[in-house]
PDB file of N, CA and C in Angstrom:
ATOM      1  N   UNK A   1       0.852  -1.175   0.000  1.00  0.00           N
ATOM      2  CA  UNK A   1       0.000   0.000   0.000  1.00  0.00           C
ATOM      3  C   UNK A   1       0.897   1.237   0.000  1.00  0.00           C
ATOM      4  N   UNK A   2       0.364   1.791  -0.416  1.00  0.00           N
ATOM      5  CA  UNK A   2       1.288   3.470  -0.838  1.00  0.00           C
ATOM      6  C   UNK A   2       0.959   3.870   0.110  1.00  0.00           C
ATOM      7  N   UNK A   3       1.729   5.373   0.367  1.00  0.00           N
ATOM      8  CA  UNK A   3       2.055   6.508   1.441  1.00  0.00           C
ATOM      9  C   UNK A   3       0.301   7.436   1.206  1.00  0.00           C
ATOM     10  N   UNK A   4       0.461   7.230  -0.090  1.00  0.00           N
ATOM     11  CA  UNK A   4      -0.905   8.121  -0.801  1.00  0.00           C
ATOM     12  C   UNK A   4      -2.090   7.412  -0.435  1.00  0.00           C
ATOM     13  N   UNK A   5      -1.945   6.182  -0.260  1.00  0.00           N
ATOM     14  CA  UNK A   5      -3.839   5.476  -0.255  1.00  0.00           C
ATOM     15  C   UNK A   5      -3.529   5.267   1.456  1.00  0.00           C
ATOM     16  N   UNK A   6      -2.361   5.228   1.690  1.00  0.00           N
ATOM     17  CA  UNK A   6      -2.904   4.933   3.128  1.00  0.00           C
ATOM     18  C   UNK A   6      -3.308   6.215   4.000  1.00  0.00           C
ATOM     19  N   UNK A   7      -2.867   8.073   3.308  1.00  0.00           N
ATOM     20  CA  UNK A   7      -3.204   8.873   4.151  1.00  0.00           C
ATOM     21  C   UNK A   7      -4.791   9.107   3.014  1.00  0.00           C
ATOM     22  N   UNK A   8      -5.362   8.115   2.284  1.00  0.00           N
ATOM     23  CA  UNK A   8      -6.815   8.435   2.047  1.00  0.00           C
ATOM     24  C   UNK A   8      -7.506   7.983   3.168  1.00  0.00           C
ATOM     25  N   UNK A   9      -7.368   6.700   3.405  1.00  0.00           N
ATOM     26  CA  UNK A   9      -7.680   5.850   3.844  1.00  0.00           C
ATOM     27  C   UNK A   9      -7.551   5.969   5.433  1.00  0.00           C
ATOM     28  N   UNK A  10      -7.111   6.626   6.000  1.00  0.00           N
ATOM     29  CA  UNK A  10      -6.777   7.266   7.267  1.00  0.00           C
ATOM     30  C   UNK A  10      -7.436   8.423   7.046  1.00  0.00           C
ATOM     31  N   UNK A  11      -7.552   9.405   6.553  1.00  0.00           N
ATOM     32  CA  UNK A  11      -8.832  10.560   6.366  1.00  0.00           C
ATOM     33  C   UNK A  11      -9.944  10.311   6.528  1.00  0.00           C
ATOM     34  N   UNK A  12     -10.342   9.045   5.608  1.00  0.00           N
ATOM     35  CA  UNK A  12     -12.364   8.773   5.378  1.00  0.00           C
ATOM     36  C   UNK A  12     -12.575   7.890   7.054  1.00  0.00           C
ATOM     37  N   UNK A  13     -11.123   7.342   7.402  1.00  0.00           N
ATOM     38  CA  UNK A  13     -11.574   6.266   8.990  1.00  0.00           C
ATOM     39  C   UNK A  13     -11.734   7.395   9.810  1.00  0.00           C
ATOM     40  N   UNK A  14     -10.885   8.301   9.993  1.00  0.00           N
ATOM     41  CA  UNK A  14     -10.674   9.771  11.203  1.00  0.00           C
ATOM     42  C   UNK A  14     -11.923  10.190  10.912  1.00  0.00           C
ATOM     43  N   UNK A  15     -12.688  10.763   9.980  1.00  0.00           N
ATOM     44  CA  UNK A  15     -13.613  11.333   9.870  1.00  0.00           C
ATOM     45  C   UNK A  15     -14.945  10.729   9.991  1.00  0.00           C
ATOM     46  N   UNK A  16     -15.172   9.230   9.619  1.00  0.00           N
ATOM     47  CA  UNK A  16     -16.080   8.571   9.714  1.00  0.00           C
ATOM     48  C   UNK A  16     -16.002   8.224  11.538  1.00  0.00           C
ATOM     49  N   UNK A  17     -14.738   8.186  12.044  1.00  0.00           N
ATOM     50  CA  UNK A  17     -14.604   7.806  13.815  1.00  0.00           C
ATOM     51  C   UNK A  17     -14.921   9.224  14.556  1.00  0.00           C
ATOM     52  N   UNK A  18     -14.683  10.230  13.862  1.00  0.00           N
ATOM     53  CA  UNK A  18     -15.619  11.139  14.110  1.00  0.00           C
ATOM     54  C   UNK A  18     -16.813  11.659  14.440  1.00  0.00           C
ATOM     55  N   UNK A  19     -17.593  11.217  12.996  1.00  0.00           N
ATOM     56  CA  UNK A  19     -18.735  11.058  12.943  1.00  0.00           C
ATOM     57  C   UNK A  19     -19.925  10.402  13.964  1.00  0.00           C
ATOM     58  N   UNK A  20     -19.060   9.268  14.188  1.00  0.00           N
ATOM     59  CA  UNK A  20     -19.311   8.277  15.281  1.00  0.00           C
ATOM     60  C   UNK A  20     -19.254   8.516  16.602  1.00  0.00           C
ATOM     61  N   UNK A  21     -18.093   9.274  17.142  1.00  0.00           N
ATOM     62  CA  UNK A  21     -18.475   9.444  18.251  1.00  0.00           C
ATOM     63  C   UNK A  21     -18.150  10.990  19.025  1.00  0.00           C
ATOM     64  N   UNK A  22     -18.319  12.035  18.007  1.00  0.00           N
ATOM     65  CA  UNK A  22     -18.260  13.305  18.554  1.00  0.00           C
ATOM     66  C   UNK A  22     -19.986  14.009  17.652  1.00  0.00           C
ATOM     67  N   UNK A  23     -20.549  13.284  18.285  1.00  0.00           N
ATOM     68  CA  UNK A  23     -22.272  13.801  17.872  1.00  0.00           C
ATOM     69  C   UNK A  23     -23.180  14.849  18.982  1.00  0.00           C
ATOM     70  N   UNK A  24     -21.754  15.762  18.970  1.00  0.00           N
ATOM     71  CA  UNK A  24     -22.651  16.725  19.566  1.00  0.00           C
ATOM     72  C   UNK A  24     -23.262  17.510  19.161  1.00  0.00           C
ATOM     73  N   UNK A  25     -22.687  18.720  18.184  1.00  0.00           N
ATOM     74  CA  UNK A  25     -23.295  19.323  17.340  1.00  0.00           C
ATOM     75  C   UNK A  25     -23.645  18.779  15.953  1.00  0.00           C
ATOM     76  N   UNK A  26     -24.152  19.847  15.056  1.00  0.00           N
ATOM     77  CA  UNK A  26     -24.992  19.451  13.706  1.00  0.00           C
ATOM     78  C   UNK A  26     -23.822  19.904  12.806  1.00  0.00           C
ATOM     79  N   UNK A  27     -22.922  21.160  13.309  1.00  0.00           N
ATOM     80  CA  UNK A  27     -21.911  21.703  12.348  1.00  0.00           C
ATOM     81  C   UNK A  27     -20.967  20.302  12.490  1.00  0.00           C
ATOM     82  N   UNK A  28     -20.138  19.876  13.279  1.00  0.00           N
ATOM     83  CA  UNK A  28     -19.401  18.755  13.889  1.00  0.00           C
ATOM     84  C   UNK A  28     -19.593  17.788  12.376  1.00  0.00           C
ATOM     85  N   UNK A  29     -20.937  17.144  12.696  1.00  0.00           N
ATOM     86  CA  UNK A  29     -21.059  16.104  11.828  1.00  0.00           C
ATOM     87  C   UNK A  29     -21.344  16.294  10.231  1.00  0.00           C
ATOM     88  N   UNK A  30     -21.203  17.409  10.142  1.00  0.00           N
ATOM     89  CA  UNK A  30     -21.531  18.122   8.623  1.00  0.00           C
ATOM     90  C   UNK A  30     -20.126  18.266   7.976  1.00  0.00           C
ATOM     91  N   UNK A  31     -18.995  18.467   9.179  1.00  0.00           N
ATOM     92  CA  UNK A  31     -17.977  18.683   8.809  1.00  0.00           C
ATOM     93  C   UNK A  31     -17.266  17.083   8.456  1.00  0.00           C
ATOM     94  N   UNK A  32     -17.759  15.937   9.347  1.00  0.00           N
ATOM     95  CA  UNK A  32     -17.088  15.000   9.089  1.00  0.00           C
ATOM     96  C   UNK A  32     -17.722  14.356   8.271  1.00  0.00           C
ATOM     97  N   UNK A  33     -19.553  14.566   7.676  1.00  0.00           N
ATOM     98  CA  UNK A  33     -19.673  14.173   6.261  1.00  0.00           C
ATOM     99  C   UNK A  33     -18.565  14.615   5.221  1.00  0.00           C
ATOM    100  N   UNK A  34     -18.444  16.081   5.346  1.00  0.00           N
ATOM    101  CA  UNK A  34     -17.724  16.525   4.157  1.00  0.00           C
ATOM    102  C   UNK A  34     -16.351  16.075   3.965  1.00  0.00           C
ATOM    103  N   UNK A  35     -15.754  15.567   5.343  1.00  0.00           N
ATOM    104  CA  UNK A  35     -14.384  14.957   4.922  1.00  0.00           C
ATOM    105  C   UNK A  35     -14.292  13.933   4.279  1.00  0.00           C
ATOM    106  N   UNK A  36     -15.073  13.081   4.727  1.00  0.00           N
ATOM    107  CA  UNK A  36     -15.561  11.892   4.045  1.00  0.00           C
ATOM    108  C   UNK A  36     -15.846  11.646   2.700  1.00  0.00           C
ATOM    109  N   UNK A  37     -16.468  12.977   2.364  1.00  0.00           N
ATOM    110  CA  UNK A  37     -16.867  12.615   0.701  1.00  0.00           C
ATOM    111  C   UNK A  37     -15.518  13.375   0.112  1.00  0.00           C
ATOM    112  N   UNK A  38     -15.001  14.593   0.981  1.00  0.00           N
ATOM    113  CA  UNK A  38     -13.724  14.858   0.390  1.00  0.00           C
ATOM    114  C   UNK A  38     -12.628  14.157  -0.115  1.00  0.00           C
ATOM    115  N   UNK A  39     -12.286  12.738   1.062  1.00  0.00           N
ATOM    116  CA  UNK A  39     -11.304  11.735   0.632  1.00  0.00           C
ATOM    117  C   UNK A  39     -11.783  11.242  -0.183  1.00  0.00           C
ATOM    118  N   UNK A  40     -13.331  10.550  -0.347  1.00  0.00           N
ATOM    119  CA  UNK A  40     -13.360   9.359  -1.508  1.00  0.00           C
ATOM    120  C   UNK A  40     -13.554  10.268  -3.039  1.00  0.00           C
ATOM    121  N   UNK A  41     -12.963  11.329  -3.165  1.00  0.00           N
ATOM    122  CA  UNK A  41     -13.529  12.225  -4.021  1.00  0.00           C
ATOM    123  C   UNK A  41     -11.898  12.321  -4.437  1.00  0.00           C
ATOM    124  N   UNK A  42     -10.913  12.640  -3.733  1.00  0.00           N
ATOM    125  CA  UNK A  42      -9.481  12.597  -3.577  1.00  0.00           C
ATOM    126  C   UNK A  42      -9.204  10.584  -4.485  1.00  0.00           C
ATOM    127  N   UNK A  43      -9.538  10.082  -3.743  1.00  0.00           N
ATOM    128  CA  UNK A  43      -9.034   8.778  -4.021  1.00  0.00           C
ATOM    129  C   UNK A  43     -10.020   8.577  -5.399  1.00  0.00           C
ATOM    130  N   UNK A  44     -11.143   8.959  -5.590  1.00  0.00           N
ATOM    131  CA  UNK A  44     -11.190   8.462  -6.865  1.00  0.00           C
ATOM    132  C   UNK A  44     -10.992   9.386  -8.118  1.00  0.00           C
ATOM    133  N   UNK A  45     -10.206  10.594  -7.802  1.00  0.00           N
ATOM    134  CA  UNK A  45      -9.465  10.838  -8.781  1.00  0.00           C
ATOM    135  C   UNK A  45      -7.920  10.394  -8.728  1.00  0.00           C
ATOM    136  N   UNK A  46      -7.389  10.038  -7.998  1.00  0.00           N
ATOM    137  CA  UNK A  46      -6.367   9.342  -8.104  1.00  0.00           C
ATOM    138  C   UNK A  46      -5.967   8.500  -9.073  1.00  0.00           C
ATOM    139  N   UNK A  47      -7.227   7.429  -8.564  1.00  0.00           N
ATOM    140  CA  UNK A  47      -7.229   6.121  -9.069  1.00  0.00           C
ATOM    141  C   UNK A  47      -7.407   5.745 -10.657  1.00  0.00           C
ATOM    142  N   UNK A  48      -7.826   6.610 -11.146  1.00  0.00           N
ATOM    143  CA  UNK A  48      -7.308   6.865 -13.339  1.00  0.00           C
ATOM    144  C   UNK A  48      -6.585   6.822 -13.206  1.00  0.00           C
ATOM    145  N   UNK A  49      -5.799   7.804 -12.829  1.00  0.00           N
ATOM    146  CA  UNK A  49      -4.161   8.095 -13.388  1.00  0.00           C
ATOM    147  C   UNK A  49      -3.182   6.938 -12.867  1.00  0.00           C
ATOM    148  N   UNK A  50      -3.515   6.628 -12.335  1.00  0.00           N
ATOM    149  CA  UNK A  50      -2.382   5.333 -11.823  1.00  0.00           C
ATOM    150  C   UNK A  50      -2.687   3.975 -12.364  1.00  0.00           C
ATOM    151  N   UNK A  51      -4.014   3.803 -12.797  1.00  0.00           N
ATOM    152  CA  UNK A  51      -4.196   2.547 -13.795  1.00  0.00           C
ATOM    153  C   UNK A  51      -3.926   3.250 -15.039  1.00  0.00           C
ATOM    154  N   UNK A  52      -3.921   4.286 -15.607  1.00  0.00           N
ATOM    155  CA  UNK A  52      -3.881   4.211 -16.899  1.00  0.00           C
ATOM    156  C   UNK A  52      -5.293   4.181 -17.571  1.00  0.00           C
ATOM    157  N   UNK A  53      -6.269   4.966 -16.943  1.00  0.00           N
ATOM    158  CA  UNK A  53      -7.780   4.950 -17.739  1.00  0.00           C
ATOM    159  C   UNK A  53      -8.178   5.770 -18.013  1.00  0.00           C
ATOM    160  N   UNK A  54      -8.668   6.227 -18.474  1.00  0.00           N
ATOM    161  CA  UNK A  54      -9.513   7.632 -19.327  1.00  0.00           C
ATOM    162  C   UNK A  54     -10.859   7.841 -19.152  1.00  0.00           C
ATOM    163  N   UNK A  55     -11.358   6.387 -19.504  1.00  0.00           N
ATOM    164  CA  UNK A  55     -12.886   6.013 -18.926  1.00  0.00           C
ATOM    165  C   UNK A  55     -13.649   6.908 -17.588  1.00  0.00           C
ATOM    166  N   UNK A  56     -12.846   7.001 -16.503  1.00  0.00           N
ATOM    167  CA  UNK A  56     -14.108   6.628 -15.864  1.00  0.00           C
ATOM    168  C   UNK A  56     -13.659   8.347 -14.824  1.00  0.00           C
ATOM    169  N   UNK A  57     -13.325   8.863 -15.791  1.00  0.00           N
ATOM    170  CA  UNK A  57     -12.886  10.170 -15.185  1.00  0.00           C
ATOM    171  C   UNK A  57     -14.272  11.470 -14.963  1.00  0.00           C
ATOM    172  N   UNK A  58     -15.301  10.880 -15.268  1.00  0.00           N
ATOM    173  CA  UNK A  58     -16.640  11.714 -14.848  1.00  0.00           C
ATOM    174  C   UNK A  58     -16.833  11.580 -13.805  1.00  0.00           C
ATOM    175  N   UNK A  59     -16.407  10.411 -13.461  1.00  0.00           N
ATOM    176  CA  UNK A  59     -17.454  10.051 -11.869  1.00  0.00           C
ATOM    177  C   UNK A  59     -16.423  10.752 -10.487  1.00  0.00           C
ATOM    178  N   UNK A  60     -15.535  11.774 -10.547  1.00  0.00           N
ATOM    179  CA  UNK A  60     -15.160  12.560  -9.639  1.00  0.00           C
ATOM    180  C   UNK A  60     -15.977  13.416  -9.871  1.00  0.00           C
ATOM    181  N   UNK A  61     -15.979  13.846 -10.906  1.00  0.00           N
ATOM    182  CA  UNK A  61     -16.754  15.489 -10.989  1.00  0.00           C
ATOM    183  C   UNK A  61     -18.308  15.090 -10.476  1.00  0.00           C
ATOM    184  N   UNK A  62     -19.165  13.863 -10.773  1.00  0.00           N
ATOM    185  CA  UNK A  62     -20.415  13.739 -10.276  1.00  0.00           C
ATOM    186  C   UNK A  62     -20.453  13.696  -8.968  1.00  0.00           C
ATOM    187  N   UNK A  63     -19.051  12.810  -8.422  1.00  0.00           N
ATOM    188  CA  UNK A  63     -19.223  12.994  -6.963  1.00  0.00           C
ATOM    189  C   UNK A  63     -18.728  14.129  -6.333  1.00  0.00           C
ATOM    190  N   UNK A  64     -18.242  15.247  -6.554  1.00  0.00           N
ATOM    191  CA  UNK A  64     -18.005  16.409  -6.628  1.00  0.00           C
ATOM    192  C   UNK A  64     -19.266  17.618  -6.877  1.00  0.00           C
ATOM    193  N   UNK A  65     -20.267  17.364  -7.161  1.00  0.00           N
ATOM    194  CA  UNK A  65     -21.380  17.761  -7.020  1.00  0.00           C
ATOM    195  C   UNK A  65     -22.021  17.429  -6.397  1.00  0.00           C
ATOM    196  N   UNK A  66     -22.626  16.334  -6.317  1.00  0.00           N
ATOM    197  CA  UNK A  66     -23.251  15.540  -4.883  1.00  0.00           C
ATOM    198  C   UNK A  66     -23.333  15.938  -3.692  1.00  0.00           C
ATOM    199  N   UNK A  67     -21.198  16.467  -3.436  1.00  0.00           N
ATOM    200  CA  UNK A  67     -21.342  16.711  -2.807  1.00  0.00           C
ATOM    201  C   UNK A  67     -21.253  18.140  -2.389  1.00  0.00           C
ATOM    202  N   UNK A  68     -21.019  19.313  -3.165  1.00  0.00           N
ATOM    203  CA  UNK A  68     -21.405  20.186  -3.050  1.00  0.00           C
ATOM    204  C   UNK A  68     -23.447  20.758  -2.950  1.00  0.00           C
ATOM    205  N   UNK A  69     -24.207  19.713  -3.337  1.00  0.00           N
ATOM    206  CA  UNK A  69     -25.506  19.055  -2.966  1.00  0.00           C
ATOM    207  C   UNK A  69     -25.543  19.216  -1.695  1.00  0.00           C
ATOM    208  N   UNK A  70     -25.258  18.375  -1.179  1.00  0.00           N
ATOM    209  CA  UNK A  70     -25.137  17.618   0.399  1.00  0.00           C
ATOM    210  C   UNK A  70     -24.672  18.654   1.081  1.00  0.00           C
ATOM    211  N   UNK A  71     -23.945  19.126   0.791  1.00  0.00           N
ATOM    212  CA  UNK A  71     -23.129  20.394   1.678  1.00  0.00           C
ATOM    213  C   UNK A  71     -24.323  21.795   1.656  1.00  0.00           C
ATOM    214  N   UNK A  72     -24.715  21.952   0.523  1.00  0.00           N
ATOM    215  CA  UNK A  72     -25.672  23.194   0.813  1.00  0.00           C
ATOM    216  C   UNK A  72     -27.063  22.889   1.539  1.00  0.00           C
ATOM    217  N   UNK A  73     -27.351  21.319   1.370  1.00  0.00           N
ATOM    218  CA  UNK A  73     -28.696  20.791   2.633  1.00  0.00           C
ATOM    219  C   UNK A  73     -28.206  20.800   3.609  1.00  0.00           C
ATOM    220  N   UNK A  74     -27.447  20.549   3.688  1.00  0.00           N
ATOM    221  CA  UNK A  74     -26.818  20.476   5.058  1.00  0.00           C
ATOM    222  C   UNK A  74     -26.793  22.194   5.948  1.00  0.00           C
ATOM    223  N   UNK A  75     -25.966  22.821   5.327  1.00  0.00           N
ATOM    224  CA  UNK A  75     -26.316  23.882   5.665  1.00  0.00           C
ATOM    225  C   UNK A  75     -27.793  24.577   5.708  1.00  0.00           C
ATOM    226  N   UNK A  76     -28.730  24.433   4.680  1.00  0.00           N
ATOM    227  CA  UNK A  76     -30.010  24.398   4.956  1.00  0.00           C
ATOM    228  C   UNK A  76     -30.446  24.249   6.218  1.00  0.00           C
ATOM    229  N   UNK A  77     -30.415  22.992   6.592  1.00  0.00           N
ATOM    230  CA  UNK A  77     -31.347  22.150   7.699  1.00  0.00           C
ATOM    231  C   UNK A  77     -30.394  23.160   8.705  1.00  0.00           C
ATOM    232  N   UNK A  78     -29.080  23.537   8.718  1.00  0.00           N
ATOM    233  CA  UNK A  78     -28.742  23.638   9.935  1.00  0.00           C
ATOM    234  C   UNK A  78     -29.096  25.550  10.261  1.00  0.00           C
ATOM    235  N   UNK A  79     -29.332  25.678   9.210  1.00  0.00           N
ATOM    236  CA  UNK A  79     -30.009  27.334   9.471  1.00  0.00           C
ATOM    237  C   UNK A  79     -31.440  27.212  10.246  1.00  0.00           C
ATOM    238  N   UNK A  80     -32.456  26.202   9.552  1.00  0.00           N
ATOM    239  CA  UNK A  80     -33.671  25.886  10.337  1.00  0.00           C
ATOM    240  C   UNK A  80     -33.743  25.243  11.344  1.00  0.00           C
ATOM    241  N   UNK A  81     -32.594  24.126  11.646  1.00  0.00           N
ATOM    242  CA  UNK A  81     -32.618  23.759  13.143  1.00  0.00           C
ATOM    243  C   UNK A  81     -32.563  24.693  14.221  1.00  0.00           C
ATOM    244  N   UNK A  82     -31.562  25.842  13.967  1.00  0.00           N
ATOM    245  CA  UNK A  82     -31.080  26.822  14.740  1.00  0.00           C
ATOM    246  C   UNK A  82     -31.972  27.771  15.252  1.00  0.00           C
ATOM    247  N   UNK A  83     -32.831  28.127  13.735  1.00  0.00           N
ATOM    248  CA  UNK A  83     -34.060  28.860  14.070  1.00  0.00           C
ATOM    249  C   UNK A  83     -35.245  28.298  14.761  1.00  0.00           C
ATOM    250  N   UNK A  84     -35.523  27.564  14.774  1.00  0.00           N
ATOM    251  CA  UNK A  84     -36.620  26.453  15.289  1.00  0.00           C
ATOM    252  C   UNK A  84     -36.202  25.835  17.155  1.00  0.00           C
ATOM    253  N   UNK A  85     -34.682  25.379  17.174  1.00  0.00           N
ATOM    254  CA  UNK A  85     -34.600  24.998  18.259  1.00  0.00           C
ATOM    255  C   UNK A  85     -33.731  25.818  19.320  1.00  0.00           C
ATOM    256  N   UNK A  86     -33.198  26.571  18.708  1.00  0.00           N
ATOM    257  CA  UNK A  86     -32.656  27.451  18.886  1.00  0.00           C
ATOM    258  C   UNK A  86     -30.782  27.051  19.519  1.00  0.00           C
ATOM    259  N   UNK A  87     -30.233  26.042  18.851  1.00  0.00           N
ATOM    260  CA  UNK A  87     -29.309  25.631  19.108  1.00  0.00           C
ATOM    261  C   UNK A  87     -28.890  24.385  18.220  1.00  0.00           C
ATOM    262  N   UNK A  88     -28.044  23.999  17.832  1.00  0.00           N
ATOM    263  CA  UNK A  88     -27.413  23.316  17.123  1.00  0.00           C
ATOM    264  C   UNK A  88     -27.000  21.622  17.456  1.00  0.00           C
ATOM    265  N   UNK A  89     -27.011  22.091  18.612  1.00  0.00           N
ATOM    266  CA  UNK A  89     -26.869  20.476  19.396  1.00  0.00           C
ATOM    267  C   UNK A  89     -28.140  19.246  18.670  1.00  0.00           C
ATOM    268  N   UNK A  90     -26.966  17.948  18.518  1.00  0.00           N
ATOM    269  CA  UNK A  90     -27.948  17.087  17.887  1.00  0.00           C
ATOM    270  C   UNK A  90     -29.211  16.207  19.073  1.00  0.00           C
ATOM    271  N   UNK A  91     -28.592  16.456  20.321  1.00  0.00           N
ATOM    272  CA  UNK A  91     -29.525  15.811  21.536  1.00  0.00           C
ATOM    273  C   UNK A  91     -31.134  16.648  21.924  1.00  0.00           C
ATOM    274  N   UNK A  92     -30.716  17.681  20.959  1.00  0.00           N
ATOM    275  CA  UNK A  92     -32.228  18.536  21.303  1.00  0.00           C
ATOM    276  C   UNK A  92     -33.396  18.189  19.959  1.00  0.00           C
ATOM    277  N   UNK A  93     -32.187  17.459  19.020  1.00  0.00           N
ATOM    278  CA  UNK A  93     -33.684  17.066  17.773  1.00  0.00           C
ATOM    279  C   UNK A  93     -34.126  16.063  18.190  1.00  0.00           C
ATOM    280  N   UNK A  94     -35.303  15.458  18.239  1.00  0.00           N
ATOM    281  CA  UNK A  94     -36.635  14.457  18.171  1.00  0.00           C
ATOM    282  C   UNK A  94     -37.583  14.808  17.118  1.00  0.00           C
ATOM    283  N   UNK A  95     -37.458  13.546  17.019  1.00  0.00           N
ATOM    284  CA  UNK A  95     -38.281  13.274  15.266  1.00  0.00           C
ATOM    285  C   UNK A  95     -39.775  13.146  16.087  1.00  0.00           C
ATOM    286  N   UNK A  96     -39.731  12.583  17.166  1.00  0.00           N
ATOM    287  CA  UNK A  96     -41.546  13.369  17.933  1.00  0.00           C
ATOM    288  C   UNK A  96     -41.756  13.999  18.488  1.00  0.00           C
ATOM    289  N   UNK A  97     -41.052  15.426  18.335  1.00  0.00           N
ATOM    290  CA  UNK A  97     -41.567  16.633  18.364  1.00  0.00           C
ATOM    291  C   UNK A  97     -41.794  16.989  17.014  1.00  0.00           C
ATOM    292  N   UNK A  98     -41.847  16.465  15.877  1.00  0.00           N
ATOM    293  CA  UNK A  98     -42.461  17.582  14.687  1.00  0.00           C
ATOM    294  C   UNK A  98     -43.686  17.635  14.795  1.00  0.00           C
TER     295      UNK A  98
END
């Protein structure tokens, strides 16, 4: 394993062990979605150029939108959580209070 896939691959685990267990706030876990799609977004543009393919060089840029997608809902929801609950913390949402 390379120096290169193993600091991908150590990015998407840190951020996904993140995800997992620092769920306090809504910004927190928005940030460790985005690392997440950042590395596999990193590693799969990598991964052409080192096989030698041409093919399949769209599917960064799609996932590169996605997640610029994801990133502006995200921010969405977290403008209306704020306004609504008046704090950001994920222990104050309940799905039975809507």
């Amino acid at each position: 394993m390379s120096p290169l896939h193993l600091c991908f691959y150590s990015a998407f685990t840190l951020s996904s062990l993140g995800l997992a267990f620092h769920r306090t706030h809504l910004v927190s876990a928005l940030l460790c979605l985005e690392s997440m799609m950042l590395s596999m977004y990193m590693t799969l543009s990598i991964w052409p150029v080192e096989n030698q393919m041409t093919s399949s060089t769209l599917t960064p840029m799609m996932m590169l939108t996605f997640s610029a997608c994801e990133a502006g809902t995200g921010l969405a929801m977290l403008v209306a959580t704020t306004r609504t609950h008046g704090s950001d913390q994920l222990h104050n949402l309940n799905l039975l209070q809507c």
